[in-house]
PDB file of N, CA and C in Angstrom:
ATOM      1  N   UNK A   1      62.125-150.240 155.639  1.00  0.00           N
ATOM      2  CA  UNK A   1      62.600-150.300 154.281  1.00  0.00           C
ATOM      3  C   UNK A   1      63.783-151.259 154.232  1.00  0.00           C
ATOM      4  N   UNK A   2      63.912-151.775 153.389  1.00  0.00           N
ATOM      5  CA  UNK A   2      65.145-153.051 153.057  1.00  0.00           C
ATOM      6  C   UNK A   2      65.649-152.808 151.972  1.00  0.00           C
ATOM      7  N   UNK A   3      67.006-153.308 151.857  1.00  0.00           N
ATOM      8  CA  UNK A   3      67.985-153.392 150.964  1.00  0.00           C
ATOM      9  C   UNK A   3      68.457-154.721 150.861  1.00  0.00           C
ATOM     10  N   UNK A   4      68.783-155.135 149.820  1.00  0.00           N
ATOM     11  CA  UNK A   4      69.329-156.791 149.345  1.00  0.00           C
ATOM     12  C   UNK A   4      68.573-157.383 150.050  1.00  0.00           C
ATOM     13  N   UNK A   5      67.647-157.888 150.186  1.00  0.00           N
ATOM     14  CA  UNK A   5      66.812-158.539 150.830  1.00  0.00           C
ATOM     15  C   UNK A   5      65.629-159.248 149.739  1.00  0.00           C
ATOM     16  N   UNK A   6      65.240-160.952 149.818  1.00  0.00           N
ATOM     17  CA  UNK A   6      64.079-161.035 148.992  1.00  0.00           C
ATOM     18  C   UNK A   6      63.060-162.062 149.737  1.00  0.00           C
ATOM     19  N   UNK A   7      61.903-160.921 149.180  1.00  0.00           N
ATOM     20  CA  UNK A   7      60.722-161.430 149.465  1.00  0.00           C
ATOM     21  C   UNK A   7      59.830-162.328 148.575  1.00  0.00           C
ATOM     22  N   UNK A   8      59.552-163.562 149.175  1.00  0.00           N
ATOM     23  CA  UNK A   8      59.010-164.326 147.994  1.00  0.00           C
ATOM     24  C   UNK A   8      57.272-164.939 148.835  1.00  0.00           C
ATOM     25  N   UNK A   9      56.715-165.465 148.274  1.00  0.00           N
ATOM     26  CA  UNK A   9      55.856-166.080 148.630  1.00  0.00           C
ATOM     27  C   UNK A   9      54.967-165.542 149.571  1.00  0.00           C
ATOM     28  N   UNK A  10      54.983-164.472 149.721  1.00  0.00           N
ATOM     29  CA  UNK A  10      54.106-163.507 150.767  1.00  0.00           C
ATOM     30  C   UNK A  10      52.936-163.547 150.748  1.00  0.00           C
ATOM     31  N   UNK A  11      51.857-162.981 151.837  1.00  0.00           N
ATOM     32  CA  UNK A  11      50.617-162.561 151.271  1.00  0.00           C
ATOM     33  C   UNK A  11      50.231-161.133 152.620  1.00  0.00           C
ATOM     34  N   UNK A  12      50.356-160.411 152.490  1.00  0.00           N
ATOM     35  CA  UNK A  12      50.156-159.217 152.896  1.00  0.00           C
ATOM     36  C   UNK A  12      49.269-157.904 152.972  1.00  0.00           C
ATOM     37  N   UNK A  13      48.864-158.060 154.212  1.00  0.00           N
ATOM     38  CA  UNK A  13      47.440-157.704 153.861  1.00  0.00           C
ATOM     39  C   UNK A  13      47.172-156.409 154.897  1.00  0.00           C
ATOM     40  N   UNK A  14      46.055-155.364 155.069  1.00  0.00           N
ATOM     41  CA  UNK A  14      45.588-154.803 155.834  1.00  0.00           C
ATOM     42  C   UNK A  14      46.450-154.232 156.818  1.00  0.00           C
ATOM     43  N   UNK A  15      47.791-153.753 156.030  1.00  0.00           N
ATOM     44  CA  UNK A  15      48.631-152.753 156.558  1.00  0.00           C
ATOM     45  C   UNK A  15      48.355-151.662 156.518  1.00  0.00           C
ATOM     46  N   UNK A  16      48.649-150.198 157.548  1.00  0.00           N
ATOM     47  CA  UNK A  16      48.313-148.708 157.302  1.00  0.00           C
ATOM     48  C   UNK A  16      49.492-148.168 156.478  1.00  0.00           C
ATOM     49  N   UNK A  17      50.350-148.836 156.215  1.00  0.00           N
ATOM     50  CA  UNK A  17      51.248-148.388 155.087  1.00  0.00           C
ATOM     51  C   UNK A  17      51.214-149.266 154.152  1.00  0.00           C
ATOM     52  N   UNK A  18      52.816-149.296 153.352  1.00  0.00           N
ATOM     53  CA  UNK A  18      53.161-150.009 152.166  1.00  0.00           C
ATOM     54  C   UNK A  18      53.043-151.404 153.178  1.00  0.00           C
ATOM     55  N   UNK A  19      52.458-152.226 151.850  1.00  0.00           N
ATOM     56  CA  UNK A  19      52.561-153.859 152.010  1.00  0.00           C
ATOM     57  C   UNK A  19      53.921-154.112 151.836  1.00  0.00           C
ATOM     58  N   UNK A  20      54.701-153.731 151.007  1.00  0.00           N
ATOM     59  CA  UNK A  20      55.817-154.097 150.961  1.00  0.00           C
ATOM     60  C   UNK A  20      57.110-153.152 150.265  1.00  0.00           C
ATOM     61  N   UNK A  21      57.919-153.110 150.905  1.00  0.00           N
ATOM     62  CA  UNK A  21      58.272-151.585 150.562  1.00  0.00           C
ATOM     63  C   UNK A  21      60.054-151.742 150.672  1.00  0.00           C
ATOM     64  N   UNK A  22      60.633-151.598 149.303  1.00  0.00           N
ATOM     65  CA  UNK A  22      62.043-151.870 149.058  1.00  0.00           C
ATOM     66  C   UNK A  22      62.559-150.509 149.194  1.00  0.00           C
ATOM     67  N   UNK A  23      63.924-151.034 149.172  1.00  0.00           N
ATOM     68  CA  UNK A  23      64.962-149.713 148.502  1.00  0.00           C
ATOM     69  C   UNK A  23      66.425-149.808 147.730  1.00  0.00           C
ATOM     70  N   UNK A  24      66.645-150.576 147.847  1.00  0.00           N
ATOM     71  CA  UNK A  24      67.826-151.388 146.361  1.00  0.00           C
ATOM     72  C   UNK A  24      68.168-152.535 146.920  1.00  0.00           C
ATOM     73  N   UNK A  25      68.260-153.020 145.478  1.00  0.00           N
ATOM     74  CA  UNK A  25      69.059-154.767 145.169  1.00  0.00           C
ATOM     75  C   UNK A  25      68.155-155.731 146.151  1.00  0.00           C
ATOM     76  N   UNK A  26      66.712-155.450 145.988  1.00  0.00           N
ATOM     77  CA  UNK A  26      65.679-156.436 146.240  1.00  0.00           C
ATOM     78  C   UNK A  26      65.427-156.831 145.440  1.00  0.00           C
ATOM     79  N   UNK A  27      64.455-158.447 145.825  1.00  0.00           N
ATOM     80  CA  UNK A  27      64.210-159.530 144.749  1.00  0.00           C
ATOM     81  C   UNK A  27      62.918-159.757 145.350  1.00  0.00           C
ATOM     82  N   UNK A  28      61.250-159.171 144.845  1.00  0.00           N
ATOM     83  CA  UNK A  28      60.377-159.166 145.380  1.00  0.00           C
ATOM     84  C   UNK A  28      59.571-159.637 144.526  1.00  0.00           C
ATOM     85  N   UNK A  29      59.216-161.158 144.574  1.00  0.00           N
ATOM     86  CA  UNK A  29      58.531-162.101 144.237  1.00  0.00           C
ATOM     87  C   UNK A  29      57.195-162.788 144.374  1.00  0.00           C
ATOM     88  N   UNK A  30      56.630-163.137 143.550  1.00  0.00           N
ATOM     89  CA  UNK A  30      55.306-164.177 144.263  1.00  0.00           C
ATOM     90  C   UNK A  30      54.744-163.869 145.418  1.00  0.00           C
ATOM     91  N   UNK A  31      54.388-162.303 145.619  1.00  0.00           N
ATOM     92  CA  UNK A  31      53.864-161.751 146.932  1.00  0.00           C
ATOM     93  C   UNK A  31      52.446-161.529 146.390  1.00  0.00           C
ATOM     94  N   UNK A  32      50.956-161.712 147.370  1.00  0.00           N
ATOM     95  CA  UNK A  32      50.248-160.821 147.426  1.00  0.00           C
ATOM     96  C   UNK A  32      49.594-160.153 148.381  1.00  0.00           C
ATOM     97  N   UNK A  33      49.494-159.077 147.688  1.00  0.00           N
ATOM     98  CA  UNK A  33      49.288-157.659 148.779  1.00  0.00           C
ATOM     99  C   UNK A  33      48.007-157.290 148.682  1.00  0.00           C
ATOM    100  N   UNK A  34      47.209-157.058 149.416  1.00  0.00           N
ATOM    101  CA  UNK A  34      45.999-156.769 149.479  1.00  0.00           C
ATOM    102  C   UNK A  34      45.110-155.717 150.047  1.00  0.00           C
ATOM    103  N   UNK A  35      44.727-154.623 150.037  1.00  0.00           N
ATOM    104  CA  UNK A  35      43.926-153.643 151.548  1.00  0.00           C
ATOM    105  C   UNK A  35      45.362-153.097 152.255  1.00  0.00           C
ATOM    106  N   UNK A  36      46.107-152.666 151.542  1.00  0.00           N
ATOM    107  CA  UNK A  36      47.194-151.787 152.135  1.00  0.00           C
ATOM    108  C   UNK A  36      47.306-150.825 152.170  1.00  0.00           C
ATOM    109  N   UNK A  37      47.361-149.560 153.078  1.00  0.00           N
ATOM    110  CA  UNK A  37      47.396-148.212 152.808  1.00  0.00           C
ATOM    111  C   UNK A  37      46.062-147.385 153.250  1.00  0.00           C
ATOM    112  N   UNK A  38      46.352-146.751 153.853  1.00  0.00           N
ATOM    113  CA  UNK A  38      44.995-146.105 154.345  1.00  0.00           C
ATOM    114  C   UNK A  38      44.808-144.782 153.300  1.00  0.00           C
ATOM    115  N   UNK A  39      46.072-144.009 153.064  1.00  0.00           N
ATOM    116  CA  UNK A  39      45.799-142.637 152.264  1.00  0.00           C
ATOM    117  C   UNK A  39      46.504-142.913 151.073  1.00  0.00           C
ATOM    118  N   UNK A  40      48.355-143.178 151.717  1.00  0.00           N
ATOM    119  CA  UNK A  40      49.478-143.433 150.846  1.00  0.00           C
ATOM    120  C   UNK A  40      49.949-144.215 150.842  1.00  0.00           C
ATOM    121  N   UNK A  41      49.869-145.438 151.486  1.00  0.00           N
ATOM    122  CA  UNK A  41      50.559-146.350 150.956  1.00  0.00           C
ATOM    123  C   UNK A  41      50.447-147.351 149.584  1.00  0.00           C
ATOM    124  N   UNK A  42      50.786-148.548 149.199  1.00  0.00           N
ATOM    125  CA  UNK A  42      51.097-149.078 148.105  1.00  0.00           C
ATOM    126  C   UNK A  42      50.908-151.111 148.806  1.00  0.00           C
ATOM    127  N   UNK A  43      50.407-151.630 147.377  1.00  0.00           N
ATOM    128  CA  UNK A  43      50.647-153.101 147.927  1.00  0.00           C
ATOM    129  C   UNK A  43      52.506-153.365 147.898  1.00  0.00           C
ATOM    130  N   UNK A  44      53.045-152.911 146.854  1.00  0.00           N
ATOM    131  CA  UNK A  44      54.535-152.782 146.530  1.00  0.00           C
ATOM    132  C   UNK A  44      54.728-151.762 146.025  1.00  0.00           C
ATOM    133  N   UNK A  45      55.784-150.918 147.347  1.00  0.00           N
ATOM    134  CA  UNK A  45      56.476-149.364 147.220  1.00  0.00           C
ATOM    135  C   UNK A  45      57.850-149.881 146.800  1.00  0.00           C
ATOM    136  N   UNK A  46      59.063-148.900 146.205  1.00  0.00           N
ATOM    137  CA  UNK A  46      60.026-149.520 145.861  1.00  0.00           C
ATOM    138  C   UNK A  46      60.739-147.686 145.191  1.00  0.00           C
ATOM    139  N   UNK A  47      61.641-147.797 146.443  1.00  0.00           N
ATOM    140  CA  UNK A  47      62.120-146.533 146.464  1.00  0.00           C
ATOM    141  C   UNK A  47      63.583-146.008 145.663  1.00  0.00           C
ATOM    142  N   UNK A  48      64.102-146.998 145.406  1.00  0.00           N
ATOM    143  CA  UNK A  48      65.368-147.310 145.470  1.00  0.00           C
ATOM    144  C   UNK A  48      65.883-147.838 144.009  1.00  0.00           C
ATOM    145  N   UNK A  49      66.945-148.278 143.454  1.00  0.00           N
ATOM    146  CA  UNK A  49      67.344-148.810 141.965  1.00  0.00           C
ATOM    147  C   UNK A  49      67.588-150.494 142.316  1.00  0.00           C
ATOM    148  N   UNK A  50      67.910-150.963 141.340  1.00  0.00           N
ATOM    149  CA  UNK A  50      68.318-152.217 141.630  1.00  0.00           C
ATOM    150  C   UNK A  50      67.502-153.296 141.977  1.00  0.00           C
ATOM    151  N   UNK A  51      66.210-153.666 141.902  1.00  0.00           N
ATOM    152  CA  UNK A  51      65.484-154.276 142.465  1.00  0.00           C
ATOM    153  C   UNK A  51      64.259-154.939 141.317  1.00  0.00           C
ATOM    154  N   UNK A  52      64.363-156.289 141.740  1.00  0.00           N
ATOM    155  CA  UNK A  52      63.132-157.362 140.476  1.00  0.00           C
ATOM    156  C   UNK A  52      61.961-157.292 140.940  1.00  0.00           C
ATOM    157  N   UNK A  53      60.881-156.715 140.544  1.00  0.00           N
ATOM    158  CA  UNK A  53      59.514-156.917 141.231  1.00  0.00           C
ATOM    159  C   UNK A  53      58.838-158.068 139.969  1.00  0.00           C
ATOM    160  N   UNK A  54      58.977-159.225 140.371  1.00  0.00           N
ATOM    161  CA  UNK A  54      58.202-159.757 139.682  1.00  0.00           C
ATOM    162  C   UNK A  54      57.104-160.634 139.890  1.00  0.00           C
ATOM    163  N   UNK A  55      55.762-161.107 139.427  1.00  0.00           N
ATOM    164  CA  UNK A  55      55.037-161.896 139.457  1.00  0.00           C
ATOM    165  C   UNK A  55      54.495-161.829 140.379  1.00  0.00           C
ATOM    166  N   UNK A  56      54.206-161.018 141.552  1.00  0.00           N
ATOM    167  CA  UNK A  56      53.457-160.140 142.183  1.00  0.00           C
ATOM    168  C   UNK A  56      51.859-160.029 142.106  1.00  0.00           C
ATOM    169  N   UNK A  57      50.620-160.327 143.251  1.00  0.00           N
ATOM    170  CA  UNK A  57      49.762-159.795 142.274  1.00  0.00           C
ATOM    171  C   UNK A  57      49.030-158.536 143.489  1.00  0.00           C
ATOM    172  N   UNK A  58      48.629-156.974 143.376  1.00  0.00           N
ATOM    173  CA  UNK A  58      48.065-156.150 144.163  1.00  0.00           C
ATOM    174  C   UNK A  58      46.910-155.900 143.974  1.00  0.00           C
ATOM    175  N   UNK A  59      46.187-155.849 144.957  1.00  0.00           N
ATOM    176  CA  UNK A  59      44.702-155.517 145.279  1.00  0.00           C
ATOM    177  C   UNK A  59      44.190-154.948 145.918  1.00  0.00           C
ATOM    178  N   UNK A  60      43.030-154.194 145.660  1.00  0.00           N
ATOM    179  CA  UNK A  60      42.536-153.043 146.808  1.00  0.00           C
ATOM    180  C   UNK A  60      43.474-152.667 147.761  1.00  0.00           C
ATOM    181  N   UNK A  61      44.573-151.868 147.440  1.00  0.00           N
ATOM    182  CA  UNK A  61      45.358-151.150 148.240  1.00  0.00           C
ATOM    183  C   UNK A  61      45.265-149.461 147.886  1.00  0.00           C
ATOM    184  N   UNK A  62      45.986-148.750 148.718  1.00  0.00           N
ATOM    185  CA  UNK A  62      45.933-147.457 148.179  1.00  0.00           C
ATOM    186  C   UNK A  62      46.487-147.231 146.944  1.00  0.00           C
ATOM    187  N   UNK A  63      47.422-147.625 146.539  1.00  0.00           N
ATOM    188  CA  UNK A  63      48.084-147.998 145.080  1.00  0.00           C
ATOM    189  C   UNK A  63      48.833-149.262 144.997  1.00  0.00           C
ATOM    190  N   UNK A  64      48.681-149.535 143.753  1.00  0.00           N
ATOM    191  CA  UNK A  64      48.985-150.979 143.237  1.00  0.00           C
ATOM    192  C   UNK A  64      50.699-150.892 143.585  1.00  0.00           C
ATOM    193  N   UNK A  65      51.249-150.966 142.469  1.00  0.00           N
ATOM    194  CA  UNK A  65      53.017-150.947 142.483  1.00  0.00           C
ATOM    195  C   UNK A  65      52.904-149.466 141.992  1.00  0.00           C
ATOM    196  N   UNK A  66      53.930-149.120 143.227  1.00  0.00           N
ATOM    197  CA  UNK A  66      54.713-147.928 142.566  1.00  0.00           C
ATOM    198  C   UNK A  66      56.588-147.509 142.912  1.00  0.00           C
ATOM    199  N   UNK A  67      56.417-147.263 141.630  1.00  0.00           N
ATOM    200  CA  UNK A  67      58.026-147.167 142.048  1.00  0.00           C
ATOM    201  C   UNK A  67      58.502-146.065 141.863  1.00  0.00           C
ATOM    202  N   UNK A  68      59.754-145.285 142.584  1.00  0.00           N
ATOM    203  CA  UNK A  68      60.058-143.829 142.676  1.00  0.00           C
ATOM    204  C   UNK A  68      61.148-143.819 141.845  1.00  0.00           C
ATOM    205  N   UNK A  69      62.043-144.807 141.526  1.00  0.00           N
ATOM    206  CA  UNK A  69      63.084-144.444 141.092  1.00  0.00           C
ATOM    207  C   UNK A  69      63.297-145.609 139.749  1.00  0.00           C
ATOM    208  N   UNK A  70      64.419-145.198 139.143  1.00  0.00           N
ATOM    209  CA  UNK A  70      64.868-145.824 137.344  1.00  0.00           C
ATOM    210  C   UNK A  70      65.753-146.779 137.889  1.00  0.00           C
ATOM    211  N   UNK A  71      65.718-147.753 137.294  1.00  0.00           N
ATOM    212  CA  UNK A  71      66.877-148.807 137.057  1.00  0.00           C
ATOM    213  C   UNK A  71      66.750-150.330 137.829  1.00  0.00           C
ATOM    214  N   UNK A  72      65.169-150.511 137.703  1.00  0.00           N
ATOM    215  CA  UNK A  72      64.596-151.082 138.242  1.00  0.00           C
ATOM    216  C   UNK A  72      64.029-152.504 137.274  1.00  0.00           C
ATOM    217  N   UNK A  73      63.394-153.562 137.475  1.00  0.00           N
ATOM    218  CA  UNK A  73      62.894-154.533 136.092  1.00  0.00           C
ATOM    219  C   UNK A  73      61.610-155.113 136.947  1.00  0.00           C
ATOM    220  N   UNK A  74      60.408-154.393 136.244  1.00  0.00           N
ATOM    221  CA  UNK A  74      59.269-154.930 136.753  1.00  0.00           C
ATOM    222  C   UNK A  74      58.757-155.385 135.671  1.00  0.00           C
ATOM    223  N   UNK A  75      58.478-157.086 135.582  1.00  0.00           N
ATOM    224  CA  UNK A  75      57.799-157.988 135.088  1.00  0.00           C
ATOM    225  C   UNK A  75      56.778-159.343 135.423  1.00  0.00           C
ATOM    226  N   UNK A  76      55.432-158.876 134.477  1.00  0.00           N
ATOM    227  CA  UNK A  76      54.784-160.575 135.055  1.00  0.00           C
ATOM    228  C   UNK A  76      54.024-159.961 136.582  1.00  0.00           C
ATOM    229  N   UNK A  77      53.651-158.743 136.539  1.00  0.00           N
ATOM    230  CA  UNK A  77      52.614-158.619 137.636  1.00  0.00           C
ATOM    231  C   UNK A  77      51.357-158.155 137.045  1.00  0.00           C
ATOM    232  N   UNK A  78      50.772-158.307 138.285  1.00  0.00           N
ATOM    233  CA  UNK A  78      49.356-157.778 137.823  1.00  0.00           C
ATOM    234  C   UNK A  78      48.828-157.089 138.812  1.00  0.00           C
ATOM    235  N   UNK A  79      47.546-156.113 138.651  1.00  0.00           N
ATOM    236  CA  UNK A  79      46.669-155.269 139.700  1.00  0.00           C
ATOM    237  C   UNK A  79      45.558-155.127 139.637  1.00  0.00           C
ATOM    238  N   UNK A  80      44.672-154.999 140.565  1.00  0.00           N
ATOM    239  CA  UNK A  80      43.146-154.828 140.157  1.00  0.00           C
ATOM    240  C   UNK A  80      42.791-154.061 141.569  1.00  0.00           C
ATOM    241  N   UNK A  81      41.812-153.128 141.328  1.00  0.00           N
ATOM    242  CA  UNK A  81      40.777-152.515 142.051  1.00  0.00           C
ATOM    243  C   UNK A  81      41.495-151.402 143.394  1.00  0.00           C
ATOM    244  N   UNK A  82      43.401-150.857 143.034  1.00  0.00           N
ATOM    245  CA  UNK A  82      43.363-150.014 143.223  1.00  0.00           C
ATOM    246  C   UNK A  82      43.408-148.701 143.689  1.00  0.00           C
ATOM    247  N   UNK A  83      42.724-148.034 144.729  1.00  0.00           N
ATOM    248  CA  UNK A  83      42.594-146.811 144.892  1.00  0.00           C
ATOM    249  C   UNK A  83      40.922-146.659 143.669  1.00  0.00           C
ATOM    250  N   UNK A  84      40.182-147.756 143.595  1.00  0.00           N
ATOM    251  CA  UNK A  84      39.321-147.616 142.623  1.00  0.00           C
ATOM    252  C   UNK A  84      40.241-147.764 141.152  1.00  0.00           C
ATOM    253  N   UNK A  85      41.355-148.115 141.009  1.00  0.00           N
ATOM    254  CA  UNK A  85      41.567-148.017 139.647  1.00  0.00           C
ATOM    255  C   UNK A  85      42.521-147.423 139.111  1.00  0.00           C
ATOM    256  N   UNK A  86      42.553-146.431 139.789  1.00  0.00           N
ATOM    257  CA  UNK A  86      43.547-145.009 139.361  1.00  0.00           C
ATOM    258  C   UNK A  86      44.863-145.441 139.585  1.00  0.00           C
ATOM    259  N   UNK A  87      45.372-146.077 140.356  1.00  0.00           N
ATOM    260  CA  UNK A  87      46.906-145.661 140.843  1.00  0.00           C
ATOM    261  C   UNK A  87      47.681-147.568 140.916  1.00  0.00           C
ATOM    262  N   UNK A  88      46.800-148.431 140.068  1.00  0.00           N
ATOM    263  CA  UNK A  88      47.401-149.898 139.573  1.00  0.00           C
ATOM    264  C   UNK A  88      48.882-149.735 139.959  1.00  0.00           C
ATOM    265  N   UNK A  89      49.524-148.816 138.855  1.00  0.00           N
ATOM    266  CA  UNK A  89      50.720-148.888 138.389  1.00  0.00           C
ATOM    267  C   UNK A  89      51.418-147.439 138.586  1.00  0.00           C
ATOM    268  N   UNK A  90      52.163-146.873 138.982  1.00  0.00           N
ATOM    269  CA  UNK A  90      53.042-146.013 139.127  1.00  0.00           C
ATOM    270  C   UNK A  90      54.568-146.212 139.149  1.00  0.00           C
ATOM    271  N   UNK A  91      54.872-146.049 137.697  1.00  0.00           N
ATOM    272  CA  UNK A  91      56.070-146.180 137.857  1.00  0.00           C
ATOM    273  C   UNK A  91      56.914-145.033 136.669  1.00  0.00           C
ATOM    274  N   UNK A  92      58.209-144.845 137.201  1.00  0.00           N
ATOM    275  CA  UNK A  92      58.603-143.196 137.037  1.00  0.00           C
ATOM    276  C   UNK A  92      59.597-144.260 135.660  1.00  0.00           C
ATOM    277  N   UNK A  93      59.935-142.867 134.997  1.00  0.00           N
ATOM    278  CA  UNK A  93      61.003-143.328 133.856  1.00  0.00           C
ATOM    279  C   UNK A  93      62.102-144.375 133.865  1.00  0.00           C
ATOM    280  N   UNK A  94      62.640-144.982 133.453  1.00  0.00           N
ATOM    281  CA  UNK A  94      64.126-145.031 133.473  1.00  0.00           C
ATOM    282  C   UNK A  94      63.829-146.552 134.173  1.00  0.00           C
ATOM    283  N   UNK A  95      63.092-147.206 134.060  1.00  0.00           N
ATOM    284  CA  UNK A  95      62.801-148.778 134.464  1.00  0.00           C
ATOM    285  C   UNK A  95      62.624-149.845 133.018  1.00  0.00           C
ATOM    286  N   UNK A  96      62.926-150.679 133.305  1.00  0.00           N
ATOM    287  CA  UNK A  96      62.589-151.852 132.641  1.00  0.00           C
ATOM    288  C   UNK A  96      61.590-152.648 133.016  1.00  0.00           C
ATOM    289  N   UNK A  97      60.221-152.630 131.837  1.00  0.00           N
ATOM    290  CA  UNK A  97      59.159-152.732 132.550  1.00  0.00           C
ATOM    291  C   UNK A  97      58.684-153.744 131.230  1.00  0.00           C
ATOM    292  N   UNK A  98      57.757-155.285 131.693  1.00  0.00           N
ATOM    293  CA  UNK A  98      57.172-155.582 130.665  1.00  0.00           C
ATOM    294  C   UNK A  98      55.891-156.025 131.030  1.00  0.00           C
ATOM    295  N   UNK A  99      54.995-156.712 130.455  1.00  0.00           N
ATOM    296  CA  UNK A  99      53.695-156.127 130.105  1.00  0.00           C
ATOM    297  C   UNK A  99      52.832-155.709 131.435  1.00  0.00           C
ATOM    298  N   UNK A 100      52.068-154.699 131.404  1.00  0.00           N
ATOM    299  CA  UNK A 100      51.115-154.198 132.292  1.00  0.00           C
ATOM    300  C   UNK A 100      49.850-155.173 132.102  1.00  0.00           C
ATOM    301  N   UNK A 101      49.410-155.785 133.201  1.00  0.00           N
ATOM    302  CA  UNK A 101      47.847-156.536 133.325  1.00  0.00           C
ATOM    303  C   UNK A 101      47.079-155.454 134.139  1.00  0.00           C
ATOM    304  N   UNK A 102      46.382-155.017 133.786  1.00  0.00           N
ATOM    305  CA  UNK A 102      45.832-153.635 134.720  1.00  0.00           C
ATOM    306  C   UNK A 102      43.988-154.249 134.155  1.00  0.00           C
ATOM    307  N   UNK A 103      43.828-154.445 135.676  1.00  0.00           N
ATOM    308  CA  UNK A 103      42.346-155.461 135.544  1.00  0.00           C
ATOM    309  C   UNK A 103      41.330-154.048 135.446  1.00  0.00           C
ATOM    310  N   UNK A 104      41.713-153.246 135.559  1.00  0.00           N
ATOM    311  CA  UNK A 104      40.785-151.960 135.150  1.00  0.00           C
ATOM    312  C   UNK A 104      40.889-151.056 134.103  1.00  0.00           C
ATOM    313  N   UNK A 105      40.394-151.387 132.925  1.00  0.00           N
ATOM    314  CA  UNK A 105      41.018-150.649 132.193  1.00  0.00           C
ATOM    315  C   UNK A 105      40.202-149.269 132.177  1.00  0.00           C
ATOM    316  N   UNK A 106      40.760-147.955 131.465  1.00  0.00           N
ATOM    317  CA  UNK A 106      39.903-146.733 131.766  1.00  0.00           C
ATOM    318  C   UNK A 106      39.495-146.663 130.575  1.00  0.00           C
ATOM    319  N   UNK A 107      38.510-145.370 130.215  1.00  0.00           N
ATOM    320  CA  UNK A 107      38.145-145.251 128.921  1.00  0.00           C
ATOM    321  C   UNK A 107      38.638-145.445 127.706  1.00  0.00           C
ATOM    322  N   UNK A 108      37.960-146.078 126.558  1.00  0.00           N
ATOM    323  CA  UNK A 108      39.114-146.225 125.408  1.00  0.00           C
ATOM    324  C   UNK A 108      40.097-147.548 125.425  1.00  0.00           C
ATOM    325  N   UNK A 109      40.186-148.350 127.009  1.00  0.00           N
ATOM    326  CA  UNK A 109      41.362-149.435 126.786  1.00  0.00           C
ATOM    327  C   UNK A 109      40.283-150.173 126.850  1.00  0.00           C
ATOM    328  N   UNK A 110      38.871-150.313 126.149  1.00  0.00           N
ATOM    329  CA  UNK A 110      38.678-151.500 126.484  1.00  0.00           C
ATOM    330  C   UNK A 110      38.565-152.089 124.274  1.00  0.00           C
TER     331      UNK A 110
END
């Protein structure tokens, strides 16, 4: 896990955990994550406050982005395929968040 630390330009793949996995005053950029996570992990985990997840894109991982904690600014990413779909996006209250691209939409979003 890292603190003040930024990740840019990544591509991350076919980890048994998180692809990429913060915990404050990260700057996690232009990464993609792909086939991460065998049960629980995430393409981008992010435990911590303080931290930009932006422009990002996750794929077939156990979950897309998820984040545990508020005070966070996730913008300009996108996710597709998942956990099958279900778990794109996880992110808890108290964040600054703008638009969701969620390449799966569920019943009703289409």
């Amino acid at each position: 896990m890292t603190s003040s630390t930024t990740v840019s330009g990544c591509t991350v793949t076919t980890s048994i955990f998180d692809g990429i996995k913060a915990a404050h005053g990260c700057r996690i950029v232009d990464n993609n994550c792909s086939e991460n996570g065998v049960s629980t992990g995430a393409g981008i985990h992010i435990t911590g406050s303080d931290n930009r997840v932006e422009s990002n894109h996750v794929s077939q991982d156990d979950a897309g982005i998820d984040v545990d904690a508020g005070g966070n600014i996730i913008i300009k990413n996108s996710a597709s395929g998942n956990s099958l779909g279900v778990f794109n996006y996880e992110i808890v209250a108290g964040n600054t968040v703008g638009e969701i691209l969620d390449f799966n939409p569920g019943p009703g979003d289409v």
